[in-house]
Protein backbone atom coordinates (compact mmCIF):
# COMPACT_ATOMS: atom_id res chain seq x y z
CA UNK A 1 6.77 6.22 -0.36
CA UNK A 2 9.02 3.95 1.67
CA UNK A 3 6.07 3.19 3.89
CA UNK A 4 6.77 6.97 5.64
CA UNK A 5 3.79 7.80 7.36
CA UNK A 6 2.95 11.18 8.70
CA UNK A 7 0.94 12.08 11.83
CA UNK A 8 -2.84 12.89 11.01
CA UNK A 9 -4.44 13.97 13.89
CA UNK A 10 -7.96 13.78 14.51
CA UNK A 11 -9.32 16.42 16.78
CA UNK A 12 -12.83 17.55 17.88
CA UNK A 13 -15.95 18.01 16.19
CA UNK A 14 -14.53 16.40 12.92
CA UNK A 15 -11.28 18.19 12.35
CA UNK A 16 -8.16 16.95 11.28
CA UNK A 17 -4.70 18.09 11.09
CA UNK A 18 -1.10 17.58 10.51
CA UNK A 19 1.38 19.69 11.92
CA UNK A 20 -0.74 22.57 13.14
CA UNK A 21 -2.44 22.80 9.40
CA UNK A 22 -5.88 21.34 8.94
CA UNK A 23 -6.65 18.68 5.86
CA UNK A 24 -10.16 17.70 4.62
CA UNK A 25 -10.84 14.90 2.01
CA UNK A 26 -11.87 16.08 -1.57
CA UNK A 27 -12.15 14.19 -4.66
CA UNK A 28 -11.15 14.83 -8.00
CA UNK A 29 -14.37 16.16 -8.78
CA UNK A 30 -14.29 19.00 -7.02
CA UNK A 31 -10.50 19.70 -7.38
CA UNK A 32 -11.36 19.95 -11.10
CA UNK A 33 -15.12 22.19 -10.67
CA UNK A 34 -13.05 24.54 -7.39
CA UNK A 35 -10.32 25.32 -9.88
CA UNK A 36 -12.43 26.01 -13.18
CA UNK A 37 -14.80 27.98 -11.13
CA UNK A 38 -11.96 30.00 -9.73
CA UNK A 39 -10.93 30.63 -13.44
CA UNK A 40 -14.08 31.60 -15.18
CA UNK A 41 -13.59 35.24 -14.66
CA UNK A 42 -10.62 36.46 -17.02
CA UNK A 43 -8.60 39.47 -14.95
CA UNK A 44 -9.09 38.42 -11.35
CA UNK A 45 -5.35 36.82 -10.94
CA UNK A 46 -6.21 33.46 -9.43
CA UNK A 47 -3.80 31.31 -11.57
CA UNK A 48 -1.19 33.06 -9.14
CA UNK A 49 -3.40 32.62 -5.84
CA UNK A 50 -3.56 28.94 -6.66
CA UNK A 51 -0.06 28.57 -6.85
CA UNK A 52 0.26 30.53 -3.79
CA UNK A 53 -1.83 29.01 -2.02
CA UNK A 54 -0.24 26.15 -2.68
CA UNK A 55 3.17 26.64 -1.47
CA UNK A 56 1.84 28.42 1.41
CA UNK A 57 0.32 25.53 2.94
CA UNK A 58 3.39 22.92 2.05
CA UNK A 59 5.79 25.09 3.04
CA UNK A 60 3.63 26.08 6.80
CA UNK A 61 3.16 22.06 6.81
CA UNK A 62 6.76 20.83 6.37
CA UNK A 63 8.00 23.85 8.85
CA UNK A 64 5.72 22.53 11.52
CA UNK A 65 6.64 18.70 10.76
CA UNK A 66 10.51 19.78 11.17
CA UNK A 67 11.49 18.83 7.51
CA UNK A 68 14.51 18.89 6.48
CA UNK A 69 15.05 16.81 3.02
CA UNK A 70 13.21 16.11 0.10
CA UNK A 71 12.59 12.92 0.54
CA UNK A 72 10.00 13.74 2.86
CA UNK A 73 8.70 16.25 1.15
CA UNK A 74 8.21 14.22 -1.39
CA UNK A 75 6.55 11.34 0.53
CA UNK A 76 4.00 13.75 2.38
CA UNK A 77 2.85 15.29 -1.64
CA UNK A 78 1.98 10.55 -1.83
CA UNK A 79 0.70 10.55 1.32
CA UNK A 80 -1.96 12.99 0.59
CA UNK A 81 -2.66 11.94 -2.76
CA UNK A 82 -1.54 14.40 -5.09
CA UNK A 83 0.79 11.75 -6.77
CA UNK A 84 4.58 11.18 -7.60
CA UNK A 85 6.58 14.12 -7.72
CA UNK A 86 10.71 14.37 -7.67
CA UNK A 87 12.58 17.48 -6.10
CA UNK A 88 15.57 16.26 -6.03
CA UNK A 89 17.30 18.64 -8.56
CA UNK A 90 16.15 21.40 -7.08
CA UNK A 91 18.87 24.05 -5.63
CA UNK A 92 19.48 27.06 -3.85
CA UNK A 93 18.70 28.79 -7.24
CA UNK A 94 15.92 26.56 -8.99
CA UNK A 95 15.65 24.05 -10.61
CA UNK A 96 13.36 21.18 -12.67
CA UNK A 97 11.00 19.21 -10.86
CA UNK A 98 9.05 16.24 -12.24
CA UNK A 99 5.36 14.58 -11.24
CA UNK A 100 5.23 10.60 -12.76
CA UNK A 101 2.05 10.47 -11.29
CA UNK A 102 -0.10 13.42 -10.61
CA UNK A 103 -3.83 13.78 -9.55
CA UNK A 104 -4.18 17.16 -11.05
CA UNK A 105 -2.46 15.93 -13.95
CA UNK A 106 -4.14 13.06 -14.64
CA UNK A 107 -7.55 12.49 -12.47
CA UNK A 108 -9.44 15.68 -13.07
CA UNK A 109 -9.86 14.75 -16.86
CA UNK A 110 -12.86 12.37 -15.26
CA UNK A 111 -14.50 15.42 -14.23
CA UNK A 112 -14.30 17.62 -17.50
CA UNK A 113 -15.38 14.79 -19.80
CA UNK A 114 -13.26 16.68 -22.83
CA UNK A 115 -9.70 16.85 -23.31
CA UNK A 116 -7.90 20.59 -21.37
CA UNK A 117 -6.04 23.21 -23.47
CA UNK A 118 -4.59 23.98 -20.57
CA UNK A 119 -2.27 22.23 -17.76
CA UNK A 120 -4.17 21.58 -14.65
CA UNK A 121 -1.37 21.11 -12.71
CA UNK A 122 -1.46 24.52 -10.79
CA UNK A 123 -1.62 23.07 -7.35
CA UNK A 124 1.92 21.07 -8.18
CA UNK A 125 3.60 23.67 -9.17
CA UNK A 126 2.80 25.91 -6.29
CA UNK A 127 3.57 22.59 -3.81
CA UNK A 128 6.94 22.53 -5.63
CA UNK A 129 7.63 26.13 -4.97
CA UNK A 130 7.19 25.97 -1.55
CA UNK A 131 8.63 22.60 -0.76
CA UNK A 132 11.66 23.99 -2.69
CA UNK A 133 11.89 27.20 -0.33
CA UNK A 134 11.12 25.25 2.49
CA UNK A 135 14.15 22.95 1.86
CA UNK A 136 16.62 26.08 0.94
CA UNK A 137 15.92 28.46 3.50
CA UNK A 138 13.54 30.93 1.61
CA UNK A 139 10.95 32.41 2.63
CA UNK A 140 7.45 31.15 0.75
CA UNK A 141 7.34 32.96 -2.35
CA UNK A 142 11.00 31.99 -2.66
CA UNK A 143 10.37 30.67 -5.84
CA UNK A 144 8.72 31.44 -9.14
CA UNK A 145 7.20 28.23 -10.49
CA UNK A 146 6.20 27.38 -14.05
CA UNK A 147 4.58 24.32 -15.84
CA UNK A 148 6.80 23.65 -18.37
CA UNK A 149 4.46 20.38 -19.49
CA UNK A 150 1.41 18.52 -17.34
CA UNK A 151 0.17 15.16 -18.27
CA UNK A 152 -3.39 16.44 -18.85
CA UNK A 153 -2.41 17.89 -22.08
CA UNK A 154 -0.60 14.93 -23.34
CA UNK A 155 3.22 15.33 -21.77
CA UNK A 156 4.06 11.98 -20.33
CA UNK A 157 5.29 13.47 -16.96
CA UNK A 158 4.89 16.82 -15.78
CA UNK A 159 7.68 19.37 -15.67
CA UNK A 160 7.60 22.38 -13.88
CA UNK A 161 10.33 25.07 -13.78
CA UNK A 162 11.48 26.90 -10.24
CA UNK A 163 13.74 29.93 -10.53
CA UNK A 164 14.71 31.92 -7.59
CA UNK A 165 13.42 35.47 -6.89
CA UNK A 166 13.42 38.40 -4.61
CA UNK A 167 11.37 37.86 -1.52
CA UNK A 168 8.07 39.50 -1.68
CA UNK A 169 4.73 39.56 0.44
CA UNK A 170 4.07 36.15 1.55
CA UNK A 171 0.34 34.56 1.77
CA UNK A 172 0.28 32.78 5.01
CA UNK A 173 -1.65 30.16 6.56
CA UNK A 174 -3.65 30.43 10.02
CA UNK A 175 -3.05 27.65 11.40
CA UNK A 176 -5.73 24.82 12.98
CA UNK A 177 -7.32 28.15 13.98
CA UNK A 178 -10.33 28.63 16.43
CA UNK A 179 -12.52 25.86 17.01
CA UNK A 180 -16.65 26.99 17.87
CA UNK A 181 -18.22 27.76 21.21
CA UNK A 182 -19.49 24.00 21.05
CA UNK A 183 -17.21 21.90 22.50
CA UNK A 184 -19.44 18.09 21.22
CA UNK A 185 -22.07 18.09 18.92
CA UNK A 186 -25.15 16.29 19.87
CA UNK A 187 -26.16 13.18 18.58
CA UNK A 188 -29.21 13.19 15.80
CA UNK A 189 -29.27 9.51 14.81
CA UNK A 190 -29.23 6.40 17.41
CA UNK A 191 -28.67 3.48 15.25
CA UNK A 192 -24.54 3.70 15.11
CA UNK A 193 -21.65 6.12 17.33
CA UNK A 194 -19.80 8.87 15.56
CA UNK A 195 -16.92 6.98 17.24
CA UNK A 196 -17.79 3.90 15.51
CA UNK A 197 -17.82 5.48 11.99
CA UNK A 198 -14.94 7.21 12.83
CA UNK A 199 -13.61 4.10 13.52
CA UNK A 200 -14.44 2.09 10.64
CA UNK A 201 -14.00 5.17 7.93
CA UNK A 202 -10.35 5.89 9.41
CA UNK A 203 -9.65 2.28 9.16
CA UNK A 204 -9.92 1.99 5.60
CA UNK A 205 -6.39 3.28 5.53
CA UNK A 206 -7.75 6.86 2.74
CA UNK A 207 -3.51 7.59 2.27
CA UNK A 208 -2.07 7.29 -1.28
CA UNK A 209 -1.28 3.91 -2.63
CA UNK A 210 2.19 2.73 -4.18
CA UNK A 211 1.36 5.76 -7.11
CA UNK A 212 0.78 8.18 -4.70
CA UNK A 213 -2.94 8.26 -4.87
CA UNK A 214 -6.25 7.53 -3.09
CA UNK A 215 -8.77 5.28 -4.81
CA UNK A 216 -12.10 5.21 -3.22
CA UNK A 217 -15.87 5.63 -3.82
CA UNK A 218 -15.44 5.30 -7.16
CA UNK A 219 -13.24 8.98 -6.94
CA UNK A 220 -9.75 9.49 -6.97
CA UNK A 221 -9.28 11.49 -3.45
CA UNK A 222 -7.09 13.45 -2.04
CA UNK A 223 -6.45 14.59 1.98
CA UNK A 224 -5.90 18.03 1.55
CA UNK A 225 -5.12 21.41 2.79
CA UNK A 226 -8.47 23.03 4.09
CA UNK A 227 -6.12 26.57 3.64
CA UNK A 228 -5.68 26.03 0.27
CA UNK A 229 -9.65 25.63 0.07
CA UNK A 230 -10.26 28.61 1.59
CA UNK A 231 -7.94 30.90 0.49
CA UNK A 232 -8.73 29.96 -3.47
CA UNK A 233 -12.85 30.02 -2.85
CA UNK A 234 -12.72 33.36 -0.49
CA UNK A 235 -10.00 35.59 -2.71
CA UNK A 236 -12.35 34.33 -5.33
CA UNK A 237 -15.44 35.97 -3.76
CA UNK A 238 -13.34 39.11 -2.88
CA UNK A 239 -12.20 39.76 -6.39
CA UNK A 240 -15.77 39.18 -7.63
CA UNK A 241 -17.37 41.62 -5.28
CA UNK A 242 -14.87 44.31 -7.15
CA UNK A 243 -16.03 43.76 -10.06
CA UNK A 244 -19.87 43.45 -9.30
CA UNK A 245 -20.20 39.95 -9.22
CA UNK A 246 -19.88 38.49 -5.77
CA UNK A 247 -23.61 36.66 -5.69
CA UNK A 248 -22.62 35.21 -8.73
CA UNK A 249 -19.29 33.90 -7.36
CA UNK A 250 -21.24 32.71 -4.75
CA UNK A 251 -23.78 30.69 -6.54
CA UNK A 252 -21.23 29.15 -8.66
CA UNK A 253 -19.12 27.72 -5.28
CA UNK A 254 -22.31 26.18 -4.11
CA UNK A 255 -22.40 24.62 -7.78
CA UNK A 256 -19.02 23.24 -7.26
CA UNK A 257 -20.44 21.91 -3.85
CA UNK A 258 -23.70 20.07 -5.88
CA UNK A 259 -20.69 18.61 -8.26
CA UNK A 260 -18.91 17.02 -5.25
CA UNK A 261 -21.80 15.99 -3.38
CA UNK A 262 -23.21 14.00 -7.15
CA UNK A 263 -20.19 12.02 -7.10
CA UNK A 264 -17.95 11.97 -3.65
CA UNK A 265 -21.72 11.21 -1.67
CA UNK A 266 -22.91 8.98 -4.95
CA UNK A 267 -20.05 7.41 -5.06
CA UNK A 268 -20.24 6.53 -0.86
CA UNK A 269 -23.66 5.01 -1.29
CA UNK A 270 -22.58 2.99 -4.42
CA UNK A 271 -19.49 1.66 -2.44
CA UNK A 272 -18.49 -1.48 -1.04
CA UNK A 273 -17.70 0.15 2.27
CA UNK A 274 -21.02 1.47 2.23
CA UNK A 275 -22.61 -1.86 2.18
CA UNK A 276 -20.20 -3.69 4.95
CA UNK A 277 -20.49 -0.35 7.38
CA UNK A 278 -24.02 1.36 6.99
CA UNK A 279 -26.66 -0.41 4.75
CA UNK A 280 -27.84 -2.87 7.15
CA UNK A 281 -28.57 -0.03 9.15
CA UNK A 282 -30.36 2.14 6.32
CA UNK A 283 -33.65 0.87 6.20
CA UNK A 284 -35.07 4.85 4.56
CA UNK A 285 -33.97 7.34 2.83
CA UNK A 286 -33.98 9.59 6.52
CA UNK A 287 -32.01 7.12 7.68
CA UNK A 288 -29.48 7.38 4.68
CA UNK A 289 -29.28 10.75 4.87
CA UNK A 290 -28.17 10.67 8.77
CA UNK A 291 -25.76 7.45 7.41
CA UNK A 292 -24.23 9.99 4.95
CA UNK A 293 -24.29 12.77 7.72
CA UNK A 294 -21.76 10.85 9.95
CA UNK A 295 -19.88 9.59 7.21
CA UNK A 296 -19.15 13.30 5.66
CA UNK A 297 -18.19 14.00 9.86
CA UNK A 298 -15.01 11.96 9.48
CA UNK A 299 -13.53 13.72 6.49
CA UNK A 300 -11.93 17.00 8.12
CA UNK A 301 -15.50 19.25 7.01
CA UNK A 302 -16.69 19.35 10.72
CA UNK A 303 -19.90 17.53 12.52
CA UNK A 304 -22.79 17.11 10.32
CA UNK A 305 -26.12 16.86 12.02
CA UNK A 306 -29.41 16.70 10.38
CA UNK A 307 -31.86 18.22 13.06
CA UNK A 308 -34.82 17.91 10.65
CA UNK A 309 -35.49 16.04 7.20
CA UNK A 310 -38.45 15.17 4.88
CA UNK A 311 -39.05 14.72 1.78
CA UNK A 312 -39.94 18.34 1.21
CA UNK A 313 -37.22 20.32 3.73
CA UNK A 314 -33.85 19.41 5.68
CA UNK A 315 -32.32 21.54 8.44
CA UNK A 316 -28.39 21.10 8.55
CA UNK A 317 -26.13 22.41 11.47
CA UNK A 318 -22.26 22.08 10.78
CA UNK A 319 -20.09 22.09 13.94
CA UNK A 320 -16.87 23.83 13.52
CA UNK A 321 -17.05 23.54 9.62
CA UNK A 322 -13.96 24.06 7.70
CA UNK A 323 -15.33 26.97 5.54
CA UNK A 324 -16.78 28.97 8.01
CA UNK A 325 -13.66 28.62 10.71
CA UNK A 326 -11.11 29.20 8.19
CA UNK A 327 -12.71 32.28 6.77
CA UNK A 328 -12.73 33.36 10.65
CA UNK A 329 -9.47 32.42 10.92
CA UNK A 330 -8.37 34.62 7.49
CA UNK A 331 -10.66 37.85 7.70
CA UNK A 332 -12.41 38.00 10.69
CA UNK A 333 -16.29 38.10 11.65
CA UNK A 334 -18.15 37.70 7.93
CA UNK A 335 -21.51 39.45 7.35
CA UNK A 336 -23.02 36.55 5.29
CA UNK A 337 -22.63 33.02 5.87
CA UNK A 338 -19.78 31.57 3.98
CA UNK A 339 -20.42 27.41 3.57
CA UNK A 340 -20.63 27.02 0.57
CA UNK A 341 -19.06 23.66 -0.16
CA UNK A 342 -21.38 22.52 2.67
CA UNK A 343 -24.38 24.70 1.17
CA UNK A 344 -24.31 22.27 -2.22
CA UNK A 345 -23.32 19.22 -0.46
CA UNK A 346 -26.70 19.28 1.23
CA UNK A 347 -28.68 20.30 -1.62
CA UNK A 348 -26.79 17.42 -3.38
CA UNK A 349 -27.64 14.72 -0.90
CA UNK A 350 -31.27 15.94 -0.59
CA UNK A 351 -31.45 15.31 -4.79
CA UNK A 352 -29.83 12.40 -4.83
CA UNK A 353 -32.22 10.67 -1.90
CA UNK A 354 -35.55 12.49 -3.18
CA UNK A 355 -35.16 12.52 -6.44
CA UNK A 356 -32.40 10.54 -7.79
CA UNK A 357 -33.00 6.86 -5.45
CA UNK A 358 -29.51 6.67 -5.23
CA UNK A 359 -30.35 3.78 -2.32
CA UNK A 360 -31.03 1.74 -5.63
CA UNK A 361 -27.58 2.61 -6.48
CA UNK A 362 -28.01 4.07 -10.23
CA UNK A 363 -25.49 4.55 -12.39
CA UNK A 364 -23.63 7.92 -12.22
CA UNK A 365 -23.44 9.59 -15.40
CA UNK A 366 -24.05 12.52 -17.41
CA UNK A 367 -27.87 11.54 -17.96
CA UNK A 368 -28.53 10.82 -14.31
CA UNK A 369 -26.63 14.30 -13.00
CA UNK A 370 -29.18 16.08 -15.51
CA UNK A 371 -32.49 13.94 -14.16
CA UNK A 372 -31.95 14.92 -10.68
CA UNK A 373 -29.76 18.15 -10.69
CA UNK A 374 -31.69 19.81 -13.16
CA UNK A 375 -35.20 18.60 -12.39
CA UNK A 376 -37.84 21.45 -11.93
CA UNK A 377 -38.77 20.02 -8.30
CA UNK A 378 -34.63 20.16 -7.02
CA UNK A 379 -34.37 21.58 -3.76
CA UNK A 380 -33.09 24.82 -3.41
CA UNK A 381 -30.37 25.62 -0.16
CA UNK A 382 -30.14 29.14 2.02
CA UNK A 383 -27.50 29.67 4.78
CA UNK A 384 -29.28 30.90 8.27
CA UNK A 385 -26.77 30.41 10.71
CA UNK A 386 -22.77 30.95 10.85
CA UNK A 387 -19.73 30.37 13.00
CA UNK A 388 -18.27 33.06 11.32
CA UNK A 389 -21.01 35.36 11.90
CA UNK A 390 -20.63 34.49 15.30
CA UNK A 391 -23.65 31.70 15.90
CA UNK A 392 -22.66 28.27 17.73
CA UNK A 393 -22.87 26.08 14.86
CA UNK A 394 -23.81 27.10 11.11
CA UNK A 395 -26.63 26.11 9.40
CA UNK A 396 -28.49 25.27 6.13
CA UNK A 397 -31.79 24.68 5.17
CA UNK A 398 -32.92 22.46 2.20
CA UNK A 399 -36.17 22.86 0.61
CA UNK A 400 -38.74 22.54 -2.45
């Protein structure tokens, strides 16, 4: 990386963003459930949205940064996580690009637990497509990208193919878009600032290493484009809803939400940064669950504030929440609330604290997901409130 560092802003209400596109933290684990959720349903054309989506969001993110070589290009795909990756044979017409190191290539095969048939390298591919048009004066969808091999079926570096092809409708991104009606969320928990957190979390330095990625938690990160969040989980729903299916799509999001929130929030409370920032301050499970609450606020996702929590219910309002602003931001006022992510993060947290003592830092694996995910008293999560519906803050309520 050549020590290149990039400007991360971070704006109001939890929101972060580099040149004019937002970027939330994710881990592996939910890279890996997003993308297999996306691709249960045979026929619906997301292998193509996900590449797409992709090069959408490079290509609007090196535009706005003023790129103009590959190098950069290439140190901005380390900087955020997603690895090693080499453009530089890449021409007016195509070319071959390589990834040495590559977090979809390599770090979602913690999540599956099984080796892939497939390459999971869908997000490189579209990040070298629109890096590549970027760079030679095409327009997004400039370039047709193909794996040719990923490391997560055995190649030792991934190869992926561009060829040059006739412009054609371009998915675009919106932007930082509108922030909510509430201009500071109020404070819920008086033993330690949101500044403070902010402070400390920041600190930690959460950019990619020497290989190009972010260890922490006990996940592999990465600081990534809300768009391509959005776009992938919302033309999901759209193309389920066609075929009959959209409450199903949307139960299985919130199930990709419950994966992240098992081990991104597990892995927090487990954490050596956990212990030097929040546990001498954590002295119940309430207080945990506020702990978590401002921890999650520093990650791009928005202000978390628990207004209410027991050991039977929770009451969650999200200021200017990723999900619901993008989807704003993409298709206008929504008749249903639309957090999902945020819908089984809560759920997960309440699990983990009620049922799973993750204070007593347990270990995480298979056998501890299935005692406190699938246990008959699990809380259950419902969406009341939404930005993008039109309410001040959205909200979710946790109960058993």
């Amino acid at each position: 990386m050549d020590g290149m560092r990039f400007p991360v802003e971070t704006l109001g209400l939890g929101r972060r963003g580099l040149a004019g596109e937002p970027l939330v933290y994710h881990c592996n684990f939910y890279n890996y459930w997003l993308q297999k959720t996306v691709l249960l349903v045979d026929g619906l054309g997301m292998e193509e949205v996900i590449q797409d989506a992709a090069a959408a969001s490079v290509y609007a993110c090196l535009k706005g940064l003023g790129v103009t070589d590959f190098a950069q290009a290439e140190a901005l795909f380390s900087a955020l996580g997603f690895g090693l990756i080499d453009l530089s044979s890449v021409s007016a017409d195509g070319g071959m690009v390589t990834t040495s190191v590559s977090h979809y290539g390599q770090c979602l095969d913690a999540a599956a637990g099984a080796p892939f048939a497939k390459p999971q390298s869908r997000f490189d591919a579209g990040y070298a497509a629109g890096a590549g048009a970027w760079a030679h004066g095409r327009p997004s969808s400039g370039f047709r990208a193909a794996i040719q091999a990923c490391m997560s079926v055995g190649a030792d570096q991934g190869r992926i193919s561009l060829v040059g092809r006739a412009a054609s409708e371009c998915m675009t991104t919106y932007g930082m878009g509108n922030s909510g009606r509430v201009h500071r969320a109020p404070e819920t928990w008086a033993a330690i600032s949101q500044e403070r957190v902010d402070e400390a979390v920041h600190g930690l330095g959460l950019t990619g290493n020497e290989e190009g990625l972010i260890p922490r938690f006990g996940v592999m990160l990465t600081q990534h484009f809300a768009h391509f969040y959005n776009r992938l989980s919302y033309e999901f729903l759209r193309r389920m809803s066609h075929t009959g299916m959209r409450m199903a799509g949307e139960h299985l999001l919130i199930d990709a939400g419950y994966r992240c929130a098992f081990h991104t929030f597990g892995g927090i409370f487990n954490s050596a940064e956990w212990d030097a920032l929040m546990k001498p301050l954590v002295y119940s499970r309430e207080a945990g669950a506020h702990a978590l609450a401002s921890i999650v606020s520093t990650l791009g996702w928005g202000h978390w504030r628990l207004v209410e929590i027991s050991d039977r219910r929770a009451i969650l309002r999200l200021y200017d929440d990723y999900e619901s602003l993008g989807f704003q931001s993409m298709y206008g006022t929504a008749s249903r609330p639309v957090a999902f992510l945020a819908a089984g993060g809560l759920g997960g947290l309440m699990n983990l604290l009620y049922l799973g003592d993750i204070l007593d830092k347990p270990d995480l694996d298979s056998g501890y997901f299935e005692r406190v995910f699938e246990h008959p008293d699990a809380f259950n999560v419902h969406q009341t409130k939404s930005i993008a519906m039109g309410d001040d803050y959205s909200e979710i309520v946790a109960d058993r």
